[in-house]
Protein backbone atom coordinates (compact mmCIF):
# COMPACT_ATOMS: atom_id res chain seq x y z
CA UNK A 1 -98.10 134.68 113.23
CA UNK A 2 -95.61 132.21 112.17
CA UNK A 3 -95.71 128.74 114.13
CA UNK A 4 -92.52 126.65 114.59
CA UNK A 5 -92.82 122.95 113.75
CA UNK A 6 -91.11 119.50 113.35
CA UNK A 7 -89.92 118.32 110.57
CA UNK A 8 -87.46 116.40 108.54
CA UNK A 9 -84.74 117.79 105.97
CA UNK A 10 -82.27 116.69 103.78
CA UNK A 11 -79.53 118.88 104.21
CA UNK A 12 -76.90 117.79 101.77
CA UNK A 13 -76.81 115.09 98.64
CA UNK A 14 -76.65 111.49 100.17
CA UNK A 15 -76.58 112.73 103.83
CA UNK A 16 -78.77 111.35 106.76
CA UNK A 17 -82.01 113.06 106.91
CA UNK A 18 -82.35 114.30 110.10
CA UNK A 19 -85.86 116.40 111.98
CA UNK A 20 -85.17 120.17 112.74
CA UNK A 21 -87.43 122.98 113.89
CA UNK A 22 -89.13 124.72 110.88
CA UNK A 23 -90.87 127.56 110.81
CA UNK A 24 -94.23 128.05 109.01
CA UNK A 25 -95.67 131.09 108.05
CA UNK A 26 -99.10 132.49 107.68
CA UNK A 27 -100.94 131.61 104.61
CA UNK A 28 -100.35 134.48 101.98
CA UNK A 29 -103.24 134.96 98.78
CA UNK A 30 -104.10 131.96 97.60
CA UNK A 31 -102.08 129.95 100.46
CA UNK A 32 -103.00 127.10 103.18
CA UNK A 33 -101.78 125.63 106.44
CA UNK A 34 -102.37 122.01 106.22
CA UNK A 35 -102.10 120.04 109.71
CA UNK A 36 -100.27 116.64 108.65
CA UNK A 37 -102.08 114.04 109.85
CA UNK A 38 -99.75 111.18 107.77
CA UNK A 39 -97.22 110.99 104.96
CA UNK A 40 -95.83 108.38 102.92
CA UNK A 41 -92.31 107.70 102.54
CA UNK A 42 -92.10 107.71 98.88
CA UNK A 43 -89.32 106.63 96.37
CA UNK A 44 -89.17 110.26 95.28
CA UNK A 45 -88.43 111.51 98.80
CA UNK A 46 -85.42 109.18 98.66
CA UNK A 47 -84.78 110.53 95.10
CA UNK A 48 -84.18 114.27 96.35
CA UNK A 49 -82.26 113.15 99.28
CA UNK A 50 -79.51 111.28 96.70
CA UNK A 51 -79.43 114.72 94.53
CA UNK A 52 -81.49 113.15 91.51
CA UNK A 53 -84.16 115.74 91.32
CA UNK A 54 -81.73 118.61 91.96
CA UNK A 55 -79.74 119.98 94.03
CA UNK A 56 -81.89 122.39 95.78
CA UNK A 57 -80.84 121.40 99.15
CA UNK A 58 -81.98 122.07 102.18
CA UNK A 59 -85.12 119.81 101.17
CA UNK A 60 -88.24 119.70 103.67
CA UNK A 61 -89.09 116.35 102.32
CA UNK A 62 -92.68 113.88 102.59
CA UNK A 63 -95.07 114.96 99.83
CA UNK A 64 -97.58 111.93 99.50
CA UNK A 65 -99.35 113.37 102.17
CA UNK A 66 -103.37 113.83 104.20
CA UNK A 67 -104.08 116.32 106.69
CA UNK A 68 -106.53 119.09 108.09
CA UNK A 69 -106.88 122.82 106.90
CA UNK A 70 -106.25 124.62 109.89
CA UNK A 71 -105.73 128.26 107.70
CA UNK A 72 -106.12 130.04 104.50
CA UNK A 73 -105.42 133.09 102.98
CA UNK A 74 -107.52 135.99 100.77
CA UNK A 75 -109.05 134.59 98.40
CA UNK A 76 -109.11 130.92 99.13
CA UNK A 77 -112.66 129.55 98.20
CA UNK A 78 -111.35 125.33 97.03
CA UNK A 79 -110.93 124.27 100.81
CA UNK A 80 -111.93 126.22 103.82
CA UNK A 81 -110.12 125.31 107.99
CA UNK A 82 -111.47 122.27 109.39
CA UNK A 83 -111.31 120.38 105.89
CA UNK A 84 -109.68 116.53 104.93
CA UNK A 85 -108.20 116.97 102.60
CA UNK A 86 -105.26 114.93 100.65
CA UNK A 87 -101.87 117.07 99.31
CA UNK A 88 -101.41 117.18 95.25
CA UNK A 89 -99.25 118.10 93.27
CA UNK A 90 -100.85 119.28 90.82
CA UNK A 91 -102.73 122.38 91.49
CA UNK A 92 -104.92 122.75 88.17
CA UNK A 93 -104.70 126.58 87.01
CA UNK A 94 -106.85 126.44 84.92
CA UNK A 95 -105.47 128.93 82.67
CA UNK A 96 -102.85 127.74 80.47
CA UNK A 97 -102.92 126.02 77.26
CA UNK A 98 -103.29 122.15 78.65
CA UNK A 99 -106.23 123.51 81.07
CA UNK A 100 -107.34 125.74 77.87
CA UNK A 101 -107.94 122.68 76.05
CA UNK A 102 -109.90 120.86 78.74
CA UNK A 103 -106.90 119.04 79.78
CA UNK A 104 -106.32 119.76 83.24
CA UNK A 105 -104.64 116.53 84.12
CA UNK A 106 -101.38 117.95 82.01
CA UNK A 107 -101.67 121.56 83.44
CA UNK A 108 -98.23 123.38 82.52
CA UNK A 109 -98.60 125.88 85.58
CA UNK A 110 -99.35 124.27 88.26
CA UNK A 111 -99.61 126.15 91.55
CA UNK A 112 -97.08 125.78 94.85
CA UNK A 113 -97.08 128.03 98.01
CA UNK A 114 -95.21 131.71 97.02
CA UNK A 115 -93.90 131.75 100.41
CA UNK A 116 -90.95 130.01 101.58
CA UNK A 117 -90.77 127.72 105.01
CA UNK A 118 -87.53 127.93 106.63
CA UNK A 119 -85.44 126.62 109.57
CA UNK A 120 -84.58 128.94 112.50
CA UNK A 121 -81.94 130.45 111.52
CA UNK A 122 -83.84 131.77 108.16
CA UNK A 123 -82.62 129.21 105.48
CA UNK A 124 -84.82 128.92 102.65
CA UNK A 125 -86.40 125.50 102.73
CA UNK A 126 -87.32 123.46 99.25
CA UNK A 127 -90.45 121.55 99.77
CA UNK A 128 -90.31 118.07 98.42
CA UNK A 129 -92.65 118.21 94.97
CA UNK A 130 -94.17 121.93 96.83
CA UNK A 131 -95.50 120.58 99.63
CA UNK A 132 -93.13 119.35 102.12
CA UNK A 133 -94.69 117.30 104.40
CA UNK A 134 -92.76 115.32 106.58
CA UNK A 135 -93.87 118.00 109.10
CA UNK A 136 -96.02 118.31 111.56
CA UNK A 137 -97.49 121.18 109.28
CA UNK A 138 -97.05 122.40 105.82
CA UNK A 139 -97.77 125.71 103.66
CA UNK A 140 -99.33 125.01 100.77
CA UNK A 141 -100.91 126.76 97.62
CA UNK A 142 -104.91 126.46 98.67
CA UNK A 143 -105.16 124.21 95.00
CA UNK A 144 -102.77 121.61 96.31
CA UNK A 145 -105.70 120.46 98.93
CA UNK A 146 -108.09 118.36 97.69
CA UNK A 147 -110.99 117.40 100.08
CA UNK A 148 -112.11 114.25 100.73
CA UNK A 149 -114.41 112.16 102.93
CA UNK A 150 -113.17 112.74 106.24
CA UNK A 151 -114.36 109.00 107.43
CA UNK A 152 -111.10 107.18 105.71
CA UNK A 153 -108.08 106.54 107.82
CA UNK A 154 -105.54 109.45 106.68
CA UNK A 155 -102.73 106.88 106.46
CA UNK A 156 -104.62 105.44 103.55
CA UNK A 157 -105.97 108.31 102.22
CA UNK A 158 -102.38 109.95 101.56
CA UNK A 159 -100.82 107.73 99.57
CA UNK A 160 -103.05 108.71 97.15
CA UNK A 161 -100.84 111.96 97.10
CA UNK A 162 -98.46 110.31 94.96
CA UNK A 163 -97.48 106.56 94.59
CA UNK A 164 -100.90 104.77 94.46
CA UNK A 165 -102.35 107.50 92.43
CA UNK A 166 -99.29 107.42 89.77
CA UNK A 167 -99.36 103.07 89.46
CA UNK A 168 -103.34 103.24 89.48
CA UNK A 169 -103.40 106.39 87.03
CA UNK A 170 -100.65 104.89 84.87
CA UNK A 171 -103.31 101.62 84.03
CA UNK A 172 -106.56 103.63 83.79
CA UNK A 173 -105.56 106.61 83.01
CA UNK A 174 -102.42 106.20 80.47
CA UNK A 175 -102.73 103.35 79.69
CA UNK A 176 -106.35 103.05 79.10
CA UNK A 177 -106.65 99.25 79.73
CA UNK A 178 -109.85 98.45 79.04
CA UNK A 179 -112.00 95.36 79.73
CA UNK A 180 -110.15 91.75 78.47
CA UNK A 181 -107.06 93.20 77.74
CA UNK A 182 -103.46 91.28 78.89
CA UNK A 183 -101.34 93.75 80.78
CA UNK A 184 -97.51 93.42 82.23
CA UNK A 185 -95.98 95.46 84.80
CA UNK A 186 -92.87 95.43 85.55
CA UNK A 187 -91.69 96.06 88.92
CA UNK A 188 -93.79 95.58 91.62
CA UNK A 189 -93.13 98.06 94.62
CA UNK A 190 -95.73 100.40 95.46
CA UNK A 191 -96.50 102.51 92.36
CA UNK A 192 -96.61 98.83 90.52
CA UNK A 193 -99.04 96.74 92.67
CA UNK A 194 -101.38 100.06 92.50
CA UNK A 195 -101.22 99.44 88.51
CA UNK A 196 -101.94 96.04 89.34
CA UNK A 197 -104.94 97.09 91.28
CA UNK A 198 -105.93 99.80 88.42
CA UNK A 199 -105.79 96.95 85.89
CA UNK A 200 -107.86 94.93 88.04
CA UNK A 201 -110.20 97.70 88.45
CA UNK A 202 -110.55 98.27 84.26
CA UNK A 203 -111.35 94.78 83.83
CA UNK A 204 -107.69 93.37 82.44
CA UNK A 205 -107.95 89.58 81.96
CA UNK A 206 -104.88 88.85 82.18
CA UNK A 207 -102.07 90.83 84.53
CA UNK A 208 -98.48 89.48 84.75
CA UNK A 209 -96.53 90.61 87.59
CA UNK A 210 -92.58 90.83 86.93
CA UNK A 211 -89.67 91.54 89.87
CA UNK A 212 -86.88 90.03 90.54
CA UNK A 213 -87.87 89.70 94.27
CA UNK A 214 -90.02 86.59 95.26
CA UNK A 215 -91.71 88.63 98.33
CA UNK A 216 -93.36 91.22 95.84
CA UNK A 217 -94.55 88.58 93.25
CA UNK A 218 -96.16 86.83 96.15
CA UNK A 219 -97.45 90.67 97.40
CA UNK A 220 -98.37 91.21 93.66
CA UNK A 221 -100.70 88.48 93.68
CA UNK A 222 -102.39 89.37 96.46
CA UNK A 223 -103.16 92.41 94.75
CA UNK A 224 -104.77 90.91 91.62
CA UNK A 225 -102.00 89.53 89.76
CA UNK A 226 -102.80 86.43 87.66
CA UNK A 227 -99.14 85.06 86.59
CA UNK A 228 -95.67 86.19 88.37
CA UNK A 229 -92.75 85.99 86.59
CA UNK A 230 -89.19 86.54 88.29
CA UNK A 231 -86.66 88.56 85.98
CA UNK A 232 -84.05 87.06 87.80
CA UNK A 233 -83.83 83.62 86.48
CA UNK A 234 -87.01 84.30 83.59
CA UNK A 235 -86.08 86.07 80.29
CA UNK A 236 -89.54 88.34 81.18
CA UNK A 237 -89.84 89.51 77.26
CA UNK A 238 -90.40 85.58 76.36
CA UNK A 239 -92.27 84.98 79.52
CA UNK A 240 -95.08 86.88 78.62
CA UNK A 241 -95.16 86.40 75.38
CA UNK A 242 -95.60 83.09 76.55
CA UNK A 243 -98.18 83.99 78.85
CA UNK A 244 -100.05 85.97 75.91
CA UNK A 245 -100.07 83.20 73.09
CA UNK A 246 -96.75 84.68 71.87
CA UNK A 247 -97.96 87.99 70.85
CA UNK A 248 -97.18 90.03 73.57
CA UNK A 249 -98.84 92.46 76.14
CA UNK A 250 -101.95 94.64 74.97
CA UNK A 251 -100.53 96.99 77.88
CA UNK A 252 -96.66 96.97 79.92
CA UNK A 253 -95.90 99.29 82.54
CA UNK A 254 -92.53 99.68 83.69
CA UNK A 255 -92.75 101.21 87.73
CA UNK A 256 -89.00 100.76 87.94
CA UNK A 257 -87.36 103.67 85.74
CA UNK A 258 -84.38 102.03 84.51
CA UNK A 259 -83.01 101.78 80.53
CA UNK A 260 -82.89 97.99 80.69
CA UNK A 261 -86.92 97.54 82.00
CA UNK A 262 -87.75 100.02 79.70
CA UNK A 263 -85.99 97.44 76.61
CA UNK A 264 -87.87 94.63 78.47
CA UNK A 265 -91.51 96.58 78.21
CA UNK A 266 -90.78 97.97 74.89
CA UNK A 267 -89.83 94.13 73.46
CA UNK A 268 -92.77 92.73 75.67
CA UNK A 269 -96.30 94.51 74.56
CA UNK A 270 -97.71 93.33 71.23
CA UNK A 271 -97.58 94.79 67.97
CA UNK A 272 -99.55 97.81 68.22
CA UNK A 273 -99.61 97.73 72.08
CA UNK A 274 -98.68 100.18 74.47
CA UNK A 275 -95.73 100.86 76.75
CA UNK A 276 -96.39 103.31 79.73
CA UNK A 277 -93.20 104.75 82.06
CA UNK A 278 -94.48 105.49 85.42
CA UNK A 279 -91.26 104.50 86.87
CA UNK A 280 -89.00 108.08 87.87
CA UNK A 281 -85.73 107.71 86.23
CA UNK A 282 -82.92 110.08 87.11
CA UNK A 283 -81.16 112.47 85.16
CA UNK A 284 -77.83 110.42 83.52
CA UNK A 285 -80.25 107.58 82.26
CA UNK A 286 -80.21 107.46 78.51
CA UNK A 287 -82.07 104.92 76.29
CA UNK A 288 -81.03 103.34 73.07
CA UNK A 289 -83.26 101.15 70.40
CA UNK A 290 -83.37 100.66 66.93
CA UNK A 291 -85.74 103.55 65.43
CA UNK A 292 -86.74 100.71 62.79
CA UNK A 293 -88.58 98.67 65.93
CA UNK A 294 -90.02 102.03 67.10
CA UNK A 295 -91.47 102.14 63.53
CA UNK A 296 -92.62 98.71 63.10
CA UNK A 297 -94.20 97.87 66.05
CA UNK A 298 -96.57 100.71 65.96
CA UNK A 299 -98.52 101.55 69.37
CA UNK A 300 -97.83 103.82 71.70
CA UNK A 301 -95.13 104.90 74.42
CA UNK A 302 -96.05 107.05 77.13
CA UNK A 303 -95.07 108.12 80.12
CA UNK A 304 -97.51 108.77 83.04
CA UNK A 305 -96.68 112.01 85.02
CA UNK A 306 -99.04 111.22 88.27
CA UNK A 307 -100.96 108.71 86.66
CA UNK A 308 -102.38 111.28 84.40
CA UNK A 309 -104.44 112.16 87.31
CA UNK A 310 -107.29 115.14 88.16
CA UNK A 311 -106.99 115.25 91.81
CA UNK A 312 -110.47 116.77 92.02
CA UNK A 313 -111.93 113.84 89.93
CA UNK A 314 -109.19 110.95 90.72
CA UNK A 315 -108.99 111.31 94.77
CA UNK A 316 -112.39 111.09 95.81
CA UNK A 317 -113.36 108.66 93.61
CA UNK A 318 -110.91 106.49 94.65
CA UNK A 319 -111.73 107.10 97.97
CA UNK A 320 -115.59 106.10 97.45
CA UNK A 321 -114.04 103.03 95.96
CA UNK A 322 -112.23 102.28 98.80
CA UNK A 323 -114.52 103.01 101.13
CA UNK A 324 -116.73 100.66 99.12
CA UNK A 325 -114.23 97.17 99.66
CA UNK A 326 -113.62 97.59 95.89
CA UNK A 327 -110.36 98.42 96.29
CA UNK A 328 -107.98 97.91 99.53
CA UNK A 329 -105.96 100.95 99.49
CA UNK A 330 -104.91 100.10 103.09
CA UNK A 331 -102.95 97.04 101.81
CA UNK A 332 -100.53 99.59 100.74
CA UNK A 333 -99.80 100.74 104.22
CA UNK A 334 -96.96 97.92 105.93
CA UNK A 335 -96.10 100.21 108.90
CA UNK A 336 -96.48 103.53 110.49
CA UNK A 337 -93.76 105.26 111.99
CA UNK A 338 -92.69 108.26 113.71
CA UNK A 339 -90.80 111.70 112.32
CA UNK A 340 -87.67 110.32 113.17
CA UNK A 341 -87.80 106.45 111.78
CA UNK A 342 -87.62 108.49 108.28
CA UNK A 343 -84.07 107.24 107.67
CA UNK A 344 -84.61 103.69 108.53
CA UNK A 345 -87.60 103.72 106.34
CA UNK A 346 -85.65 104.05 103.18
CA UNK A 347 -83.10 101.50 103.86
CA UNK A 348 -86.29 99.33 104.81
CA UNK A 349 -87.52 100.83 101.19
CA UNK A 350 -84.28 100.01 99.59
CA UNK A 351 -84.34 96.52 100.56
CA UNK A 352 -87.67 95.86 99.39
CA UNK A 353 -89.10 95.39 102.65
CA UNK A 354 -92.21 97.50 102.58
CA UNK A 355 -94.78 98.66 100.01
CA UNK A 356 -95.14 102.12 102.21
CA UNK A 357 -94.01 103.34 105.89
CA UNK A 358 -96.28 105.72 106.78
CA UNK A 359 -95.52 108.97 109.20
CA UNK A 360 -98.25 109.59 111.48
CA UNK A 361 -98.56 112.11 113.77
């Protein structure tokens, strides 16, 4: 039967989030009940509460997300109760064109819950990226689960649901930075010190940290950074051009999402290099340069949609690495709060406070 929960919703654009009674439902074909164990407050939870994914409102936000499988419906066979798993989302189907191709990390169908979760009074409830999980527990489609080793703390192992995946994805995965190569990334919240890590990890030489906030070029560097720069008071396109023998970046990743970072990555790779957007821009932003420098520089410009990621290769790997000291995921984590510290965790987000605030339950 349908269980009634705790969670947090959005109801309106720019209004206080605020933690309501929602009601679950049993898992349908295909379907899971996940029991949160922790969620990250990510960027992209604050972006649907400010209206710029849509307006779809009442959100259930939290999305970046680790938990138990407490139930599944007919036909489940990925993840059975009792399972740790982390939330995706990107449930591979296996079955269109991408997946076809043997590209499951661009799947066009990807797979959410076909039931709705709603409050009391039966309002339909969007779940933040199809998972929702700023709740005690979520439905789910049964793909969305990926299992991993149960013996990692699940306030590490979730942020793998979305931000450290997306800035580690967007090096190794986009990117491609490969062994000796100079790479740039520009803005350094979460999703960029996890590129910084993922460059680290694929052997990067050289890896210039830009922000124009002191705290997370210090941060930065404590996550493998080799040079800072601060965009504040540091033209950043001559900066590391400097810092590359004037030629530029093999690699520049812009985590922030804005036209103007985008102008400074573009400007700052080398000729031939490659610009990856892993930072979520919203829907007014436009972008203007001169289709002659598109042409003559040559390269590449990407953007990373979850770090490229295949959660059924990416997660546990990066778990094993983890679990390994090869990579300190739990340097990600700055606090852990409750269900209702949600709203004070993105003005402590806004102000560039914390990498992630964790919900734990």
């Amino acid at each position: 039967m349908a269980q009634q929960v705790q969670g947090v919703i959005a109801p309106g654009k720019n209004e206080p989030v605020r933690v309501e009674t929602i009601v679950v439902p049993d898992p349908g074909p295909g379907e899971a009940v996940v029991k949160v164990l922790a969620c990250g407050v990510c960027h992209t939870d604050l972006h649907y509460k400010q209206g710029g994914i849509n307006d779809d409102f009442p959100f259930l936000l939290g999305h970046e997300a680790a938990g138990v499988v407490e139930s599944v419906g007919d036909g489940v066979t990925e993840v059975a109760p009792g399972d740790f798993v982390i939330l995706n989302w990107r449930a591979v189907c296996g079955n269109c064109r991408a997946c076809l191709r043997g590209r499951p990390q661009y799947c066009f169908n990807t797979h959410n819950a076909a039931q709705k979760m709603t409050l009391t009074d039966g309002t339909e409830l969007s779940p933040a990226l199809g998972i929702g999980a700023f709740a005690e527990k979520t439905l789910v489609a049964a793909g969305q689960c990926t299992k991993v080793d149960a013996g990692v703390s699940p306030a590490v192992a979730g942020l793998l649901g979305c931000g450290v995946m997306a800035g580690i994805g967007a090096a190794i995965n986009t990117g491609q930075v490969g062994r000796g190569d100079s790479v740039a990334v520009i803005g350094c919240g979460g999703v960029g010190d996890a590129a910084i890590v993922g460059a680290r990890l694929a052997g990067a030489a050289r890896i210039i940290a830009v922000d124009i906030d002191d705290r997370k070029l210090e941060t930065a560097k404590s996550m493998g950074a080799t040079h800072t720069v601060n965009s504040r008071s540091t033209d950043p396109v001559e900066a590391i051009r400097e810092l590359t023998g004037g030629f530029g970046a093999d690699v520049v990743i812009e985590a922030v999402g804005r036209p103007e970072t985008y102008k400074q990555a573009f400007y700052a790779r080398d000729l031939a290099g490659t610009v990856v957007l892993v930072g979520v821009p919203t829907p007014e932003m436009t972008l203007e340069l001169p289709l002659i420098d598109v042409f003559g520089r040559g390269g590449s410009l990407k953007s990373s949609w979850y770090g490229d990621c295949l959660p059924s290769r990416d997660f546990p790997m990066l778990i094993d690495l983890h679990q390994q000291g090869r990579i300190d995921l739990g340097a990600f984590v700055t606090e852990t709060i409750g269900l209702g510290d949600v709203e004070k965790a993105f003005a402590r987000m806004h102000e560039g406070d914390v990498l992630r605030s964790v919900v734990v339950f």
